[in-house]
PDB file of N, CA and C in Angstrom:
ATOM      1  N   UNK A   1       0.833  -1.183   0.000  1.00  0.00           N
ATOM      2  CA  UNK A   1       0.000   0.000   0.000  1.00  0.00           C
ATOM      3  C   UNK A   1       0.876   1.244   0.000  1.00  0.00           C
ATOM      4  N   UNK A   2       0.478   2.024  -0.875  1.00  0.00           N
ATOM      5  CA  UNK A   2       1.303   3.356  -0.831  1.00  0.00           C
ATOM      6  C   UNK A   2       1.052   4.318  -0.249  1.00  0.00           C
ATOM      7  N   UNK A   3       1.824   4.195   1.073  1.00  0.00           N
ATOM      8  CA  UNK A   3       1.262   5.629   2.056  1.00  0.00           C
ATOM      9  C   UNK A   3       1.726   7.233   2.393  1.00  0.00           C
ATOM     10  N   UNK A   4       2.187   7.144   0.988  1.00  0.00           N
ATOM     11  CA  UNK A   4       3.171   8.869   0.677  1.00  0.00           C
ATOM     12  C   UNK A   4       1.622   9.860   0.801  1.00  0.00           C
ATOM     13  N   UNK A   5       2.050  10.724   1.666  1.00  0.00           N
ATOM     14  CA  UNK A   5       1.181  11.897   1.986  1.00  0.00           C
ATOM     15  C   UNK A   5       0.607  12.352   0.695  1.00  0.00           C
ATOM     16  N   UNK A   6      -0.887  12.663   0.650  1.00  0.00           N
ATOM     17  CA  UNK A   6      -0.859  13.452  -0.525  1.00  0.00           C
ATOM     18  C   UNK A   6      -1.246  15.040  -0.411  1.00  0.00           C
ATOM     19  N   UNK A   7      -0.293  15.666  -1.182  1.00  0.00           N
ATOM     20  CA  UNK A   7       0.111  16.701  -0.749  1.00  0.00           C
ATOM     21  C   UNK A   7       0.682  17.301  -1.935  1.00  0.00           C
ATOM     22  N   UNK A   8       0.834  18.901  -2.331  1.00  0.00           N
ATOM     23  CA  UNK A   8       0.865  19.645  -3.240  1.00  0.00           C
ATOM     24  C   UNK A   8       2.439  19.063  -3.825  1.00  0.00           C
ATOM     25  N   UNK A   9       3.457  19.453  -2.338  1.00  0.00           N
ATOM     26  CA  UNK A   9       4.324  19.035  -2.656  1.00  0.00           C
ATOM     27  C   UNK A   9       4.775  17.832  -2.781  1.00  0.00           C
ATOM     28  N   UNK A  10       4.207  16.595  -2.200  1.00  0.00           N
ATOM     29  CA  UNK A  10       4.361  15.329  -2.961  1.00  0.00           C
ATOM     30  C   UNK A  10       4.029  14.934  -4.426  1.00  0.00           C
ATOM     31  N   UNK A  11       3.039  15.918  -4.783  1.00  0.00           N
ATOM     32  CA  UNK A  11       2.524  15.744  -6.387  1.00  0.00           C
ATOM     33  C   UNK A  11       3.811  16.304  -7.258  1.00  0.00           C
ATOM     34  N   UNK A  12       4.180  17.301  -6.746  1.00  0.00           N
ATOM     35  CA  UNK A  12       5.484  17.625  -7.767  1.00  0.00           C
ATOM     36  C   UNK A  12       6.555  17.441  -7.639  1.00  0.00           C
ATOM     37  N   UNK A  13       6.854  16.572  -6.564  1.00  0.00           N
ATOM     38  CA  UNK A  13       8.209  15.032  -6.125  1.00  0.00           C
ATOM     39  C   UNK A  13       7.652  14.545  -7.320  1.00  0.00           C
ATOM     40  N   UNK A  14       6.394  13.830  -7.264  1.00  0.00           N
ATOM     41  CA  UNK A  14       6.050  12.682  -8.333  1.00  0.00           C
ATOM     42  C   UNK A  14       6.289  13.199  -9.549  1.00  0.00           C
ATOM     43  N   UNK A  15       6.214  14.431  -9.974  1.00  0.00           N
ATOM     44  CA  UNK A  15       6.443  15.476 -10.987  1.00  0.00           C
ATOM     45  C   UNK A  15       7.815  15.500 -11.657  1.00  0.00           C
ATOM     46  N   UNK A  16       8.760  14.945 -10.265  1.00  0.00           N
ATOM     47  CA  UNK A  16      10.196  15.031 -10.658  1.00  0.00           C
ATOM     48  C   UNK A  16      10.530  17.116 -10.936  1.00  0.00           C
ATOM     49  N   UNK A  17       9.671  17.336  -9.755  1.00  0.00           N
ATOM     50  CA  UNK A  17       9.392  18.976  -9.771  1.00  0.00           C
ATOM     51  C   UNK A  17      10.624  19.448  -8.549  1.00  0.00           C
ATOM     52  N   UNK A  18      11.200  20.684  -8.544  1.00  0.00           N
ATOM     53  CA  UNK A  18      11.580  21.291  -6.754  1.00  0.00           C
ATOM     54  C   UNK A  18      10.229  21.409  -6.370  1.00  0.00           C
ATOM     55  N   UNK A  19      10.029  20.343  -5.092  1.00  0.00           N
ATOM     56  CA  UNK A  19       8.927  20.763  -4.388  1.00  0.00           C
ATOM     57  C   UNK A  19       8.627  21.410  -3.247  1.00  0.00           C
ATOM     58  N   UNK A  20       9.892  22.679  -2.314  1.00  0.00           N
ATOM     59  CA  UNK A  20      10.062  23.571  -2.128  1.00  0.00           C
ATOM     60  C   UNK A  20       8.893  24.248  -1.603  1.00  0.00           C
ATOM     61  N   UNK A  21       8.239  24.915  -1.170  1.00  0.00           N
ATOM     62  CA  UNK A  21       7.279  25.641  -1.120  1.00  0.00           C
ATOM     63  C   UNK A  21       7.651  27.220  -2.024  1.00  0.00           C
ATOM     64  N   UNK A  22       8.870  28.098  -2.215  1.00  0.00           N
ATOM     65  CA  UNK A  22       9.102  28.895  -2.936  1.00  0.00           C
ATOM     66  C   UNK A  22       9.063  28.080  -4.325  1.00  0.00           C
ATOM     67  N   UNK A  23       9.473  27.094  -4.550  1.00  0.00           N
ATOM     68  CA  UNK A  23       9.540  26.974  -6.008  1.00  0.00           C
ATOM     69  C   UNK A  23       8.521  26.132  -6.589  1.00  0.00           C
ATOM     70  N   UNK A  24       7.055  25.795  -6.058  1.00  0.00           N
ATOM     71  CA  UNK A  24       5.719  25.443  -5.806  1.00  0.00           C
ATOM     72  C   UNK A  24       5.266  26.713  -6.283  1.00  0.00           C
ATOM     73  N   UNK A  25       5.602  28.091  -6.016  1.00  0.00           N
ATOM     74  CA  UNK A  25       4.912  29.028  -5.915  1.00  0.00           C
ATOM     75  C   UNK A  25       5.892  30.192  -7.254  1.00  0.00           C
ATOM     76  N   UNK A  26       7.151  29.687  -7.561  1.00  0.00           N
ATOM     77  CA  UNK A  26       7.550  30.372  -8.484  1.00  0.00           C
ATOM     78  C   UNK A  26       7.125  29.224  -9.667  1.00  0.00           C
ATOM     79  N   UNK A  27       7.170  28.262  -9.868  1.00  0.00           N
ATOM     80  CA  UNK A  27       6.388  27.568 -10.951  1.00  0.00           C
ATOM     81  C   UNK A  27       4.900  27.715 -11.064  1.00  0.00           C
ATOM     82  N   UNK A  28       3.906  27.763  -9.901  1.00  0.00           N
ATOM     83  CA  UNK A  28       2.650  28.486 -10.955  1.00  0.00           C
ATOM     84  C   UNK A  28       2.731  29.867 -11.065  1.00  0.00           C
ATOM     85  N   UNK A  29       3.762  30.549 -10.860  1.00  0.00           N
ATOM     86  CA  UNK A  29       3.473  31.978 -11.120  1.00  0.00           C
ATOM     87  C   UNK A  29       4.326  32.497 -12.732  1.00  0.00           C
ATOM     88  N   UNK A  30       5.017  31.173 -12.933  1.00  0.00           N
ATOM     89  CA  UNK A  30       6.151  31.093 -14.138  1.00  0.00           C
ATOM     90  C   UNK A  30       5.094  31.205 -15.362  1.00  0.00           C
ATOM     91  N   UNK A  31       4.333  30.185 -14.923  1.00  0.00           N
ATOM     92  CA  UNK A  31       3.007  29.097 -15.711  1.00  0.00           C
ATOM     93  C   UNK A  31       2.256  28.915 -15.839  1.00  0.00           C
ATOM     94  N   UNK A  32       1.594  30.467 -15.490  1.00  0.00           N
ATOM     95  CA  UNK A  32      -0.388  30.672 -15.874  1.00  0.00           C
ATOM     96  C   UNK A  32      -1.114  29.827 -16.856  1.00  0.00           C
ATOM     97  N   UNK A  33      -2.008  29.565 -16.767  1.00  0.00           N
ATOM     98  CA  UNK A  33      -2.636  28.926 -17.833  1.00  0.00           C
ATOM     99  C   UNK A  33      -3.534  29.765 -18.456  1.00  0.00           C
ATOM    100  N   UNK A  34      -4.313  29.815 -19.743  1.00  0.00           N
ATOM    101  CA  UNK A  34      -5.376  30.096 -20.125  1.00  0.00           C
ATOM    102  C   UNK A  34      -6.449  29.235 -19.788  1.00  0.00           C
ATOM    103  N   UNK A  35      -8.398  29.923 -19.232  1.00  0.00           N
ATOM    104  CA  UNK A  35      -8.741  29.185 -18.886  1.00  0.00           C
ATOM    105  C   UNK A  35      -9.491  28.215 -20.311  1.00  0.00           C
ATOM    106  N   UNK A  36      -9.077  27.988 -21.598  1.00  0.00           N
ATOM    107  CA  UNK A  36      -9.301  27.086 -22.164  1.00  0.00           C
ATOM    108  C   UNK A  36      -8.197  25.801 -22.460  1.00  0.00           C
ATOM    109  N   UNK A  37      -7.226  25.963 -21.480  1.00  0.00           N
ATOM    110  CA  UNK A  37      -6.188  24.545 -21.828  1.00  0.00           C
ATOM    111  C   UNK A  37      -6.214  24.023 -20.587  1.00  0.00           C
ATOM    112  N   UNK A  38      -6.538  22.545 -20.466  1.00  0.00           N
ATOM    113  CA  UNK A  38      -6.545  21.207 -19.234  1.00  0.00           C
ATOM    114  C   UNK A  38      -5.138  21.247 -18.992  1.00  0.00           C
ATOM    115  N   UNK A  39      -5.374  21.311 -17.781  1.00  0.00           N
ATOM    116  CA  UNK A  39      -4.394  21.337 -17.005  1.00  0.00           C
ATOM    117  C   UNK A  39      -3.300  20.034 -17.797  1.00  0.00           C
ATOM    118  N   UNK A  40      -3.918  18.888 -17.522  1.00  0.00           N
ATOM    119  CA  UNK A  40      -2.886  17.506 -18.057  1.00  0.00           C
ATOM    120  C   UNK A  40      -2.335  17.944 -19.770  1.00  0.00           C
ATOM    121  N   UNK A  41      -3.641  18.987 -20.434  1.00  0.00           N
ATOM    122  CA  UNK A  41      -2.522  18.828 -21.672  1.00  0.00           C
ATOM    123  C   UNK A  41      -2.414  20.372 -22.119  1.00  0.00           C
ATOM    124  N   UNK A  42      -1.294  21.116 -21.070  1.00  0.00           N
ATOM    125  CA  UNK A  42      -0.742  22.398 -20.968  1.00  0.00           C
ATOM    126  C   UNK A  42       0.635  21.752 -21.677  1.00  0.00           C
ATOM    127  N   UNK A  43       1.383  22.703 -22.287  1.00  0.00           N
ATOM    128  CA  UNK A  43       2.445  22.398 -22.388  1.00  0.00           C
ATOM    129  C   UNK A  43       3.837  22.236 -21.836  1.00  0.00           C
ATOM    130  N   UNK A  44       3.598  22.635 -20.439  1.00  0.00           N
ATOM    131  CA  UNK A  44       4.515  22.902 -19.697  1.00  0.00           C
ATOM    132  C   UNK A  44       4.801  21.452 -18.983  1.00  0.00           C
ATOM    133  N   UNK A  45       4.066  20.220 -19.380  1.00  0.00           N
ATOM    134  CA  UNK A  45       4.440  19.273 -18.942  1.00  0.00           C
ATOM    135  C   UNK A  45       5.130  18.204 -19.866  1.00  0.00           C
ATOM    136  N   UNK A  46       6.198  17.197 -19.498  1.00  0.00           N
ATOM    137  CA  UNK A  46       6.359  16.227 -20.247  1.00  0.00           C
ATOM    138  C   UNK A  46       5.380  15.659 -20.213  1.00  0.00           C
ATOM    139  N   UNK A  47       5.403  14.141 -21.641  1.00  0.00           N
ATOM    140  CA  UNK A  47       4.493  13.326 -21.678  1.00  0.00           C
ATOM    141  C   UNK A  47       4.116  12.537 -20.774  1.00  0.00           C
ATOM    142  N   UNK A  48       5.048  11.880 -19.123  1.00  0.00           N
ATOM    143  CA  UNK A  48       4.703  11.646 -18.554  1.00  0.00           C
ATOM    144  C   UNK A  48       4.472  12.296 -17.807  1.00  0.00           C
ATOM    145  N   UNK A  49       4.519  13.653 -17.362  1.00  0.00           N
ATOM    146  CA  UNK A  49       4.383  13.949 -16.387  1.00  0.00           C
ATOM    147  C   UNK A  49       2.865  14.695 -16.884  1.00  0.00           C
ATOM    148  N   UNK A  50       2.722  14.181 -17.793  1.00  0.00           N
ATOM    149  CA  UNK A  50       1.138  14.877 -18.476  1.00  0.00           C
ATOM    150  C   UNK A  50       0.204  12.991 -18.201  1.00  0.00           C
ATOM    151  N   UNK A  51       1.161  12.046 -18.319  1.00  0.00           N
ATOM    152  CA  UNK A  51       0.396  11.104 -18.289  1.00  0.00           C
ATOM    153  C   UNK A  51      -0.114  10.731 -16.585  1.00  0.00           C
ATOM    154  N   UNK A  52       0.915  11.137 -16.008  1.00  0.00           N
ATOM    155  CA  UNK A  52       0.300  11.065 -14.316  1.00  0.00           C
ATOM    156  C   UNK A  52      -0.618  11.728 -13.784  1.00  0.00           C
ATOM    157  N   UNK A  53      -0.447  12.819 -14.293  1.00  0.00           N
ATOM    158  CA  UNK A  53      -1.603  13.708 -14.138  1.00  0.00           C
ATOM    159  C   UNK A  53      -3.329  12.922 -14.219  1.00  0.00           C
ATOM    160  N   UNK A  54      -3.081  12.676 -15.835  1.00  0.00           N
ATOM    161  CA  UNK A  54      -4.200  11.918 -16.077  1.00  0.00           C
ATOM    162  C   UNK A  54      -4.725  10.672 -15.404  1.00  0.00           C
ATOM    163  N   UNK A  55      -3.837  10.000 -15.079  1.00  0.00           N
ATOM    164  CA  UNK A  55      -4.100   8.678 -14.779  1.00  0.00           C
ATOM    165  C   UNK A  55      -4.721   9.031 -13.264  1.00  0.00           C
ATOM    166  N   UNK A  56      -4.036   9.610 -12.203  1.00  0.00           N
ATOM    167  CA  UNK A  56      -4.425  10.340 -11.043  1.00  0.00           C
ATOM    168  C   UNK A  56      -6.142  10.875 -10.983  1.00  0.00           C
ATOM    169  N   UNK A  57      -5.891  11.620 -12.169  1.00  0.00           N
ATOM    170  CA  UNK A  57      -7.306  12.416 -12.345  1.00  0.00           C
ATOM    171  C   UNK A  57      -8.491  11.408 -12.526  1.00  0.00           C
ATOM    172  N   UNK A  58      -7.758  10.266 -13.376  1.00  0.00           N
ATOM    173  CA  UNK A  58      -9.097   9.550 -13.547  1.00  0.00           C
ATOM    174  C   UNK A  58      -9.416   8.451 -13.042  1.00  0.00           C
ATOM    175  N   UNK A  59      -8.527   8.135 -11.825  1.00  0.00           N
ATOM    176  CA  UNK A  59      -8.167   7.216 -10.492  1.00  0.00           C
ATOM    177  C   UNK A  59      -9.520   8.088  -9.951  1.00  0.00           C
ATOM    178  N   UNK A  60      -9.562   9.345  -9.704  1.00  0.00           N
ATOM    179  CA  UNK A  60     -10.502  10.231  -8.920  1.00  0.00           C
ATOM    180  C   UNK A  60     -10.235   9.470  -7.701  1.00  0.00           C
ATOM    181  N   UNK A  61      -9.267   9.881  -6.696  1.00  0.00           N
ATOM    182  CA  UNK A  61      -8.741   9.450  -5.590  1.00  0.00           C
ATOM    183  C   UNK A  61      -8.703  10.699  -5.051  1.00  0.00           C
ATOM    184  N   UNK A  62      -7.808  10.527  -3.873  1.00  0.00           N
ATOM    185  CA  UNK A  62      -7.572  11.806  -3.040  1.00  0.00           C
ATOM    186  C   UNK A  62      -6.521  12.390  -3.664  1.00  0.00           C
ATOM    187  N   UNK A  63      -5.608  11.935  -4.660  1.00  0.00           N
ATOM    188  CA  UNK A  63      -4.542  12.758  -5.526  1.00  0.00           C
ATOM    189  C   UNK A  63      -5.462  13.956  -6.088  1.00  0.00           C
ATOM    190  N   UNK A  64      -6.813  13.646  -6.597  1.00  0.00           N
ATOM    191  CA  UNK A  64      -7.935  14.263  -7.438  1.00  0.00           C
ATOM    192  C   UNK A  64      -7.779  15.741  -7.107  1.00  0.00           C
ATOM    193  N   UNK A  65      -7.774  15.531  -5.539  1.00  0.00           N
ATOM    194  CA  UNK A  65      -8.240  16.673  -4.886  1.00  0.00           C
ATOM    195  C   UNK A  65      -6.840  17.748  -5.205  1.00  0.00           C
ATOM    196  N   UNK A  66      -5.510  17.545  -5.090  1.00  0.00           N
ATOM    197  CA  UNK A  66      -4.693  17.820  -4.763  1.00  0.00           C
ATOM    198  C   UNK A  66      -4.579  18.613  -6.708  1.00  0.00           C
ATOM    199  N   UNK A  67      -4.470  17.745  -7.220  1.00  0.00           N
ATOM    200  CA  UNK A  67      -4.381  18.400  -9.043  1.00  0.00           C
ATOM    201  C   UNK A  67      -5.276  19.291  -8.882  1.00  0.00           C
ATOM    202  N   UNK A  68      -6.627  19.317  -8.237  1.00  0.00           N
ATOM    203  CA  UNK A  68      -7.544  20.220  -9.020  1.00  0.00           C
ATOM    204  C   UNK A  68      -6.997  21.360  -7.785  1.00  0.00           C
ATOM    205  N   UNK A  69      -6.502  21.476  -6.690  1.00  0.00           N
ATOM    206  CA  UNK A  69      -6.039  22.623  -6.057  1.00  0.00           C
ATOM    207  C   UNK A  69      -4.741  23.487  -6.920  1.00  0.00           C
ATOM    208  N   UNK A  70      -3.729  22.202  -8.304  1.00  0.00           N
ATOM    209  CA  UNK A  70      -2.970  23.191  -8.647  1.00  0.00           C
ATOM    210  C   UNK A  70      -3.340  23.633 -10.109  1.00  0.00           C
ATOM    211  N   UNK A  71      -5.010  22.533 -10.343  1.00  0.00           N
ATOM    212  CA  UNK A  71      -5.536  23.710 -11.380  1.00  0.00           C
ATOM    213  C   UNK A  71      -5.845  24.690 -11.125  1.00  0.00           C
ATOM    214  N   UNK A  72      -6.430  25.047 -10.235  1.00  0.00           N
ATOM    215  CA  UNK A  72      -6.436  25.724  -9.999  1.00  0.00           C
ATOM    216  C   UNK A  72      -5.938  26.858  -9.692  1.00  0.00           C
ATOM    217  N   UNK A  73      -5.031  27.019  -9.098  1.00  0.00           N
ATOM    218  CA  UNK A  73      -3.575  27.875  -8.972  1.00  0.00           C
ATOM    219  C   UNK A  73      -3.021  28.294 -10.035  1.00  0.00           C
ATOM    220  N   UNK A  74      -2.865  27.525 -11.570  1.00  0.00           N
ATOM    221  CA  UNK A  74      -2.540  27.698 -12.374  1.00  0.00           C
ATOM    222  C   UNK A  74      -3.359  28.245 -13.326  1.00  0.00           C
ATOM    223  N   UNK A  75      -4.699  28.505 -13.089  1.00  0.00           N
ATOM    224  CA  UNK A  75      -5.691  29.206 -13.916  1.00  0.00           C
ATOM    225  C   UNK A  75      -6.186  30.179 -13.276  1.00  0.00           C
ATOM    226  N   UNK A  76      -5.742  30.813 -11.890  1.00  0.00           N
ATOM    227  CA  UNK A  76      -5.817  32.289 -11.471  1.00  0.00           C
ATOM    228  C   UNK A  76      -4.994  32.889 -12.107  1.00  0.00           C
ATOM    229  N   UNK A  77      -6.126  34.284 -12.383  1.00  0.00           N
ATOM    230  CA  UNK A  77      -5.318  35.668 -12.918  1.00  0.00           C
ATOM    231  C   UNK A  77      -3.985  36.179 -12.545  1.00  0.00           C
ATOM    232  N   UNK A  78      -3.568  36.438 -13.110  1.00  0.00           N
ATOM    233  CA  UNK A  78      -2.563  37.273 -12.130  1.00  0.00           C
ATOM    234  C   UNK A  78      -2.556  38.086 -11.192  1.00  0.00           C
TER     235      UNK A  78
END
């Protein structure tokens, strides 16, 4: 059983991201989105790291919760 916290910054460990809390916060501010591009197929991700996304998302687990907090983040205005 896999019992890694789920957590903003564990999602972008899995990301192979700095998961940092400054650099959590200088990567969505790098990396706005428009609100017509999905988060999983923005370009700012590799293919896997676009495929975890997805697979997560459509697990609809408690990871669920955690992506849609940094869609979120990433589709606020500036």
């Amino acid at each position: 059983m896999d019992d890694t916290a789920i957590t903003l910054q564990n999602l972008f460990e899995q990301l192979g991201l700095s998961s940092d809390e400054a650099a959590i916060t200088a990567f969505i501010d790098s990396n706005r989105l428009p609100e017509d591009v999905k988060l999983a197929d923005a370009d700012i991700w590799t293919k896997a790291q676009s495929q975890l996304l997805k697979e997560k998302l459509l697990a609809d687990d408690n990871w669920a919760m955690v992506i849609d907090e940094l869609n979120t983040r990433l589709h606020q205005a500036c």
